[in-house]
C-alpha atoms as a PDB file:
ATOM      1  CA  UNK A   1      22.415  23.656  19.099  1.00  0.00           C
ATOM      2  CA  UNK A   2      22.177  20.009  19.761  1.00  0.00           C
ATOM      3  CA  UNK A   3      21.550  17.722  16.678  1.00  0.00           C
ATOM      4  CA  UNK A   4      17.937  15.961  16.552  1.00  0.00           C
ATOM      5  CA  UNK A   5      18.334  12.380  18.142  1.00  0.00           C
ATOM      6  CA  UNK A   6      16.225   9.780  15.690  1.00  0.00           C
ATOM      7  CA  UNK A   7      14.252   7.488  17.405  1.00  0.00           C
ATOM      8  CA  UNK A   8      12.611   4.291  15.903  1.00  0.00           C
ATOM      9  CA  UNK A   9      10.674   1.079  17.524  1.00  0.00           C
ATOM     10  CA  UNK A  10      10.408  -2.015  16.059  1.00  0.00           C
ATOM     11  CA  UNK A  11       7.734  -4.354  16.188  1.00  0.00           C
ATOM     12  CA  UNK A  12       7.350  -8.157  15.282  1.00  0.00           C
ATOM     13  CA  UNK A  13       7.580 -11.430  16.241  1.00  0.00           C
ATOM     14  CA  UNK A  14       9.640 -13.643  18.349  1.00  0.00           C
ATOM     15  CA  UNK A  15      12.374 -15.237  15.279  1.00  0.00           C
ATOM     16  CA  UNK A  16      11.173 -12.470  12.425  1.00  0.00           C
ATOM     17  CA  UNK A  17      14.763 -10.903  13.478  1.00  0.00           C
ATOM     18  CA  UNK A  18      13.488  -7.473  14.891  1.00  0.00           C
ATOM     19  CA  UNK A  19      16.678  -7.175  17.155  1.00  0.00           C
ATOM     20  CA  UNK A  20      19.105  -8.272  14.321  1.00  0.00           C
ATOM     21  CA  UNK A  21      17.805  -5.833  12.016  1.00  0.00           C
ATOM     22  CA  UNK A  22      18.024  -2.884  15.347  1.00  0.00           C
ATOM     23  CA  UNK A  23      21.459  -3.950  15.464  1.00  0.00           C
ATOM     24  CA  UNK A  24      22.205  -3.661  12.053  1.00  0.00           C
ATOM     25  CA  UNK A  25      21.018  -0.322  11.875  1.00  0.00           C
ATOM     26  CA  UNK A  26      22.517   1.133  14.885  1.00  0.00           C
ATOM     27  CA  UNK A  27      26.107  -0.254  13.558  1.00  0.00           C
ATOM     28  CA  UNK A  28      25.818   0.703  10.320  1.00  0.00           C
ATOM     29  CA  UNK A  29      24.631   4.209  11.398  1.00  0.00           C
ATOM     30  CA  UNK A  30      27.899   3.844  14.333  1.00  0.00           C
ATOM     31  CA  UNK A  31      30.101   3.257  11.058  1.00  0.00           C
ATOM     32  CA  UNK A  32      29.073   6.733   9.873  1.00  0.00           C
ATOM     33  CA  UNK A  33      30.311   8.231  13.219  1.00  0.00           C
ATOM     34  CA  UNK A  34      27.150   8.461  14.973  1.00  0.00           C
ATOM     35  CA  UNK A  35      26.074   8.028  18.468  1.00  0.00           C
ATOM     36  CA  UNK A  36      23.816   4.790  18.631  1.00  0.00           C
ATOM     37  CA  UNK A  37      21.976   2.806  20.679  1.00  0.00           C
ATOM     38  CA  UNK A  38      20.180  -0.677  20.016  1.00  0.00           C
ATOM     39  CA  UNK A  39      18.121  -2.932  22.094  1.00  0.00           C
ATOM     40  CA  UNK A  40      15.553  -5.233  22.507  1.00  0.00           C
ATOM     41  CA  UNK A  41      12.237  -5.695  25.093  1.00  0.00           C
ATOM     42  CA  UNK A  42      10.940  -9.087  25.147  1.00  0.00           C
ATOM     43  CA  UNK A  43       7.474 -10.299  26.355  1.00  0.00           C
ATOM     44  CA  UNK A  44       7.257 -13.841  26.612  1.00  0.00           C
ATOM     45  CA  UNK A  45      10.630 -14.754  25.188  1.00  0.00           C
ATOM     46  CA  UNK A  46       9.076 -17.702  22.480  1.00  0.00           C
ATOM     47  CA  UNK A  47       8.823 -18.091  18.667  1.00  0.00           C
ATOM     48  CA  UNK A  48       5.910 -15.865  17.758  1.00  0.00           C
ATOM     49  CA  UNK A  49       5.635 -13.859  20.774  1.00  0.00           C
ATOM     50  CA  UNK A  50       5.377  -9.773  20.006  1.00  0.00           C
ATOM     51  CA  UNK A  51       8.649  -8.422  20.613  1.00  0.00           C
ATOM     52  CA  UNK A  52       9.343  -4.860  20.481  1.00  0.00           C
ATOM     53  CA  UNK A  53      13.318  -3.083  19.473  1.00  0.00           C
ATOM     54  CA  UNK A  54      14.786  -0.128  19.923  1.00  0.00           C
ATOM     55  CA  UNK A  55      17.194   2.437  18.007  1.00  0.00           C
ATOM     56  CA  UNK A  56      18.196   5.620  18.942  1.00  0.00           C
ATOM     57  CA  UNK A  57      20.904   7.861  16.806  1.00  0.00           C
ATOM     58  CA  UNK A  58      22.381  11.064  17.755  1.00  0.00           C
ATOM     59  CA  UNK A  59      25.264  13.383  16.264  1.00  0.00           C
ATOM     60  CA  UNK A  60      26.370  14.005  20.347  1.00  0.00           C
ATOM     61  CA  UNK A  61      26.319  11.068  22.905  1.00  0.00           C
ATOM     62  CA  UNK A  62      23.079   9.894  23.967  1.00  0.00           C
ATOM     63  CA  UNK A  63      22.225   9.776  27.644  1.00  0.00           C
ATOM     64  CA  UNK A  64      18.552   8.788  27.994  1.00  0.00           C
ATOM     65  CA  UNK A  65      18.479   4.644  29.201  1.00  0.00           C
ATOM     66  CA  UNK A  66      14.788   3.899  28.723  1.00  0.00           C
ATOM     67  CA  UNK A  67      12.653   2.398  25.952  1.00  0.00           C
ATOM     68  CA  UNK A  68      11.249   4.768  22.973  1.00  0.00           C
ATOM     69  CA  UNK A  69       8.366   6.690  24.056  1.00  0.00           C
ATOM     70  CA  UNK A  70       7.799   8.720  21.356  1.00  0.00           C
ATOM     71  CA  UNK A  71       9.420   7.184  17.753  1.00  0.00           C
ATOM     72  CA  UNK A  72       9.862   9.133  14.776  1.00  0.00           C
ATOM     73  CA  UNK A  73       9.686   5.988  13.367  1.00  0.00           C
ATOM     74  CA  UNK A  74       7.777   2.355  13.565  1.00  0.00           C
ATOM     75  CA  UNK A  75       9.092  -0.622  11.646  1.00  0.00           C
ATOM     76  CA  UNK A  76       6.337  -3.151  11.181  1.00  0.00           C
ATOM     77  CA  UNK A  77       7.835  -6.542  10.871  1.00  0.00           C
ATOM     78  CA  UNK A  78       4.626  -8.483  11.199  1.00  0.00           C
ATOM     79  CA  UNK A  79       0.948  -6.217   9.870  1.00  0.00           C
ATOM     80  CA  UNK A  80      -0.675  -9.367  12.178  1.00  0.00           C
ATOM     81  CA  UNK A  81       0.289  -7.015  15.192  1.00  0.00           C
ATOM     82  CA  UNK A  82      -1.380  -4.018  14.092  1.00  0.00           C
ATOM     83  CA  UNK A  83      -4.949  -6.292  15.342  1.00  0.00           C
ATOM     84  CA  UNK A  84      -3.814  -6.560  18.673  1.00  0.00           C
ATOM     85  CA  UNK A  85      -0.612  -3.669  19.597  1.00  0.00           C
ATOM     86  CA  UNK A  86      -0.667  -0.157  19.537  1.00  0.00           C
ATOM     87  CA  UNK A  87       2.058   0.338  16.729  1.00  0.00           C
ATOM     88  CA  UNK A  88       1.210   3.801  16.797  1.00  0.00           C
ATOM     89  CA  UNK A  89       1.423   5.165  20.384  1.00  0.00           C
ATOM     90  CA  UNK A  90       3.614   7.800  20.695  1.00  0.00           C
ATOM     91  CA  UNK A  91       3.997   8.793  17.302  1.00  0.00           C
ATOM     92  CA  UNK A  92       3.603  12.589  16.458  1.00  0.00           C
ATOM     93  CA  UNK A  93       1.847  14.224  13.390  1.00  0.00           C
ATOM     94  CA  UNK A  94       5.183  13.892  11.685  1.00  0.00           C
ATOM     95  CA  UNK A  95       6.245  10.164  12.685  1.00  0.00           C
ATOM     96  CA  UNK A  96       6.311   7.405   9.873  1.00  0.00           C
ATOM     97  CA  UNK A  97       5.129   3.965  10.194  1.00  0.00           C
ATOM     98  CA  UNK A  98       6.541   1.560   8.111  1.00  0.00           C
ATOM     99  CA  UNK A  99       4.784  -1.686   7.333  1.00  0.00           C
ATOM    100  CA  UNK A 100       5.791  -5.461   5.869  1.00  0.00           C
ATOM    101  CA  UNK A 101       2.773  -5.718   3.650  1.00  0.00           C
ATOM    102  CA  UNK A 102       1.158  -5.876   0.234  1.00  0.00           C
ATOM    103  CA  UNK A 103      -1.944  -3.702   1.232  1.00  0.00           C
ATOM    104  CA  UNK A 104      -1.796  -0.392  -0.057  1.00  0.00           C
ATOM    105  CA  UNK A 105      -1.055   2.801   2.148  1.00  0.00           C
ATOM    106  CA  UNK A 106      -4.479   4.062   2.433  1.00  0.00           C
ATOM    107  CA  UNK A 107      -5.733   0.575   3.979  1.00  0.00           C
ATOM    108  CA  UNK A 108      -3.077   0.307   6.406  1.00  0.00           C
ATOM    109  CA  UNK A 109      -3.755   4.773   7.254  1.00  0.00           C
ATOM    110  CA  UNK A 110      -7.250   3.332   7.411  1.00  0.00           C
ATOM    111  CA  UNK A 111      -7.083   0.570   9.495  1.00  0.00           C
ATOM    112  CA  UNK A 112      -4.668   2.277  11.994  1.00  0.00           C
ATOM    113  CA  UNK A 113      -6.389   5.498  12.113  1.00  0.00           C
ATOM    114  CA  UNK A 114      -3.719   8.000  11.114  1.00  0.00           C
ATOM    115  CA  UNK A 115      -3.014  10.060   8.368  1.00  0.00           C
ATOM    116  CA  UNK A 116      -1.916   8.442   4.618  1.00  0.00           C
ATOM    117  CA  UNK A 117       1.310  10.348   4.791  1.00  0.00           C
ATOM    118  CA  UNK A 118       2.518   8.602   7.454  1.00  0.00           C
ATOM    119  CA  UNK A 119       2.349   5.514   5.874  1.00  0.00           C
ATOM    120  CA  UNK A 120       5.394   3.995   4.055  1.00  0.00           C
ATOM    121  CA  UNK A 121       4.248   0.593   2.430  1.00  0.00           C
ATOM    122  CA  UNK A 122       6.873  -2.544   1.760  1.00  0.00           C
ATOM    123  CA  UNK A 123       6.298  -6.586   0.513  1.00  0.00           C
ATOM    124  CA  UNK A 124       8.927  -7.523   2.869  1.00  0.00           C
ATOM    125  CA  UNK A 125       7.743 -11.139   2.986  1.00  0.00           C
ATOM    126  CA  UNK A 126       7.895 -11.417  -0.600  1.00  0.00           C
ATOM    127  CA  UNK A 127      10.995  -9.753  -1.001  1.00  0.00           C
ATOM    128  CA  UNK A 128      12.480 -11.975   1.665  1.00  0.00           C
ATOM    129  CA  UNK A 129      11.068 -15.297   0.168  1.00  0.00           C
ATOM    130  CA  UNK A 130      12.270 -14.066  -3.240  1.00  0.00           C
ATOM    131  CA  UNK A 131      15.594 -12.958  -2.465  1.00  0.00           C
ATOM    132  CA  UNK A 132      16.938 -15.115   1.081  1.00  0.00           C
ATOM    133  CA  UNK A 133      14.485 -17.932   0.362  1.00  0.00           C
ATOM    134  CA  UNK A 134      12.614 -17.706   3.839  1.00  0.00           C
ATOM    135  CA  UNK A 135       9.696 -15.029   4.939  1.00  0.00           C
ATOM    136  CA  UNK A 136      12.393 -13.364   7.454  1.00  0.00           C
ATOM    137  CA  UNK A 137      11.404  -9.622   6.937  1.00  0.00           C
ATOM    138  CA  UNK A 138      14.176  -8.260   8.928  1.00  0.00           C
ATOM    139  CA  UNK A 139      16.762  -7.118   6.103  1.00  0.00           C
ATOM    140  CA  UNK A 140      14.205  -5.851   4.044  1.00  0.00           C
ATOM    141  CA  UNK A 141      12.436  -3.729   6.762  1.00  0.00           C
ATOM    142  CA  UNK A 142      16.028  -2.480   7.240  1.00  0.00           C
ATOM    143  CA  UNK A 143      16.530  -1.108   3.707  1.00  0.00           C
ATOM    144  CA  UNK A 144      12.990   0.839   3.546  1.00  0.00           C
ATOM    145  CA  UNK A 145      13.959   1.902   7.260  1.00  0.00           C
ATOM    146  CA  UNK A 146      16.919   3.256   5.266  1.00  0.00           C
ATOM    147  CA  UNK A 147      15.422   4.828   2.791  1.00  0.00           C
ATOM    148  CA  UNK A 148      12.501   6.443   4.618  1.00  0.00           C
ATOM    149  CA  UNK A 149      15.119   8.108   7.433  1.00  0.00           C
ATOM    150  CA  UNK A 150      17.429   9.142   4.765  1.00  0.00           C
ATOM    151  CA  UNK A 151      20.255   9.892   6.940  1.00  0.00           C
ATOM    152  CA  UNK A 152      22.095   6.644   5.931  1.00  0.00           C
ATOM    153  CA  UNK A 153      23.856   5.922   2.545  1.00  0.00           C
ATOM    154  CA  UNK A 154      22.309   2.824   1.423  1.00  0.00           C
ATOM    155  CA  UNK A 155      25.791   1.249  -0.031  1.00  0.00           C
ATOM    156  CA  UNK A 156      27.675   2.260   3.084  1.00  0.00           C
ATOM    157  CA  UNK A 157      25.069  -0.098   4.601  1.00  0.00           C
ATOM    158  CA  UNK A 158      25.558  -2.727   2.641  1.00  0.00           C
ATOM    159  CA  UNK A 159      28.942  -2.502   2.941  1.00  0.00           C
ATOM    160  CA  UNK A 160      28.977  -2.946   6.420  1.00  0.00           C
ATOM    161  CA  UNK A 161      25.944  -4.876   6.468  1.00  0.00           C
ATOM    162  CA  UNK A 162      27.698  -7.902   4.413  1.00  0.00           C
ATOM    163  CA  UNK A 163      30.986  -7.441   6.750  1.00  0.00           C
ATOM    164  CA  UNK A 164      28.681  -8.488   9.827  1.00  0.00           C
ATOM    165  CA  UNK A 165      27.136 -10.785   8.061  1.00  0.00           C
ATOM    166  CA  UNK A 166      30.751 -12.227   6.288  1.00  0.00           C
ATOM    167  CA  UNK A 167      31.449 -13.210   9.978  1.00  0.00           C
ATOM    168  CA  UNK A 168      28.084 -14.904  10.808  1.00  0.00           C
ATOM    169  CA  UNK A 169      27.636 -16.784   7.587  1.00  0.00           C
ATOM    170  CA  UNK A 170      31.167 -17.013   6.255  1.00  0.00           C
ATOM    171  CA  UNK A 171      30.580 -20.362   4.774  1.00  0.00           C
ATOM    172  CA  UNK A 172      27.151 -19.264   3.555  1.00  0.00           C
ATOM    173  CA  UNK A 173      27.695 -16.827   0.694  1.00  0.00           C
ATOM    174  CA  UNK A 174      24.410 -17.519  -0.794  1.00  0.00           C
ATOM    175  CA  UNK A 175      22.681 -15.885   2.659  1.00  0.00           C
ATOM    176  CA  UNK A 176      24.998 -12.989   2.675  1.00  0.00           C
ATOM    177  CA  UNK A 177      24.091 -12.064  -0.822  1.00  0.00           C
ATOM    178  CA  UNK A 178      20.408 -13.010  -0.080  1.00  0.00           C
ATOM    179  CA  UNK A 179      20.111 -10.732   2.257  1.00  0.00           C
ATOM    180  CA  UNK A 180      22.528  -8.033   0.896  1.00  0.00           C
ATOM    181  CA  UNK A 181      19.240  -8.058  -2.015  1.00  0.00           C
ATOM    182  CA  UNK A 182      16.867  -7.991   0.381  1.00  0.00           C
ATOM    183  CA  UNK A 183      18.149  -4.891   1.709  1.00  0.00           C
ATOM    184  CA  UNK A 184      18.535  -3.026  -1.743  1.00  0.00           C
ATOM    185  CA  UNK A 185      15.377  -4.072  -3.296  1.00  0.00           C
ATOM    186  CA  UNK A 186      13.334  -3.094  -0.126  1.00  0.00           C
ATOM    187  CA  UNK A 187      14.696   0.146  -0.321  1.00  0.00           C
ATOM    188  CA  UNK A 188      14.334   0.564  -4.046  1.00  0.00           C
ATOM    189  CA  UNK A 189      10.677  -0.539  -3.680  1.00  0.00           C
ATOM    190  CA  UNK A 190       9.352   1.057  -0.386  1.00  0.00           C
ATOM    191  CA  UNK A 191       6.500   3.637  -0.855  1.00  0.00           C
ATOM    192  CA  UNK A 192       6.885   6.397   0.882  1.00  0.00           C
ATOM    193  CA  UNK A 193       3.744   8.555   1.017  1.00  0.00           C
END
């Protein structure tokens, strides 16, 4: 019997690093010996604009070429959206939305119209401004993406986390350690309903 294939989408903005942070998860999930795909769909390509990414992870090679239809999981990079996209469509009963915000899980179940415990809450802005010294909610996101999936070990990604990041930012320690915290603290802190 085939393994269940994870899906997530990510939503956010055009420079909150939705795409980086799909990337990051698909090779640190590609570093465990999974199957993994990772991609972005752009609407107007411009600082600000929504922007929508995609993961998929398998245990056997993936074969479907298409956008996520149905995610298991949503990453919320920017609550903003939740006013004006659909974060939810396609997600099942069983689905989890994650969310960048400091409103509690029953507002955000509330405001989107689905059930409490599908709701994992995060302060990904704070934790970014705290930690990298910008609101860039990617790295945080990933960590409580991390945490809420559970199929990851968190210090295997960090580990490979900081080694893409060592080639980025090599003569920027401070950012690689930044958002190395980021990553932990977000998934130390998400609540997961």
């Amino acid at each position: 019997m085939a393994a269940e294939m994870i899906e997530i989408r990510w939503h956010g903005r055009g420079g909150q690093g939705a795409k980086t942070a799909a990337l990051l998860f698909a090779q640190a999930a590609m570093a465990t010996g999974k199957y993994i795909q990772a991609f972005p769909e752009y609407g107007p390509e411009r600082m600000g604009a929504p922007v929508q990414s995609f993961n998929r992870v398998s245990d056997d090679p993936i074969t479907i070429h298409s956008g996520v239809i149905n995610p298991q999981y949503v990453v919320i990079l920017d609550p903003t959206l939740m006013e004006t996209v659909d974060v939810t469509e396609g997600v099942g009963k069983d689905g989890k939305v994650i969310v960048n915000t400091s409103f509690s899980a029953e507002e955000i179940a509330k405001l989107l119209g689905i059930d409490k415990s599908q709701i994992c809450v995060v302060n990904a802005s704070q934790i970014a401004v705290e930690t990298i010294g910008r609101d860039i909610p990617n790295t945080p996101m990933l960590g409580a993406l991390v945490k809420v999936v559970g199929s990851l070990d968190i210090n295997g990604v960090l580990e490979d986390t900081k080694n893409k990041l060592s080639v980025k930012f090599a003569k920027k320690p401070e950012v690689i350690e930044g958002n190395l915290a980021s990553i932990k603290r977000a998934y130390d802190e998400v609540k997961v309903s």
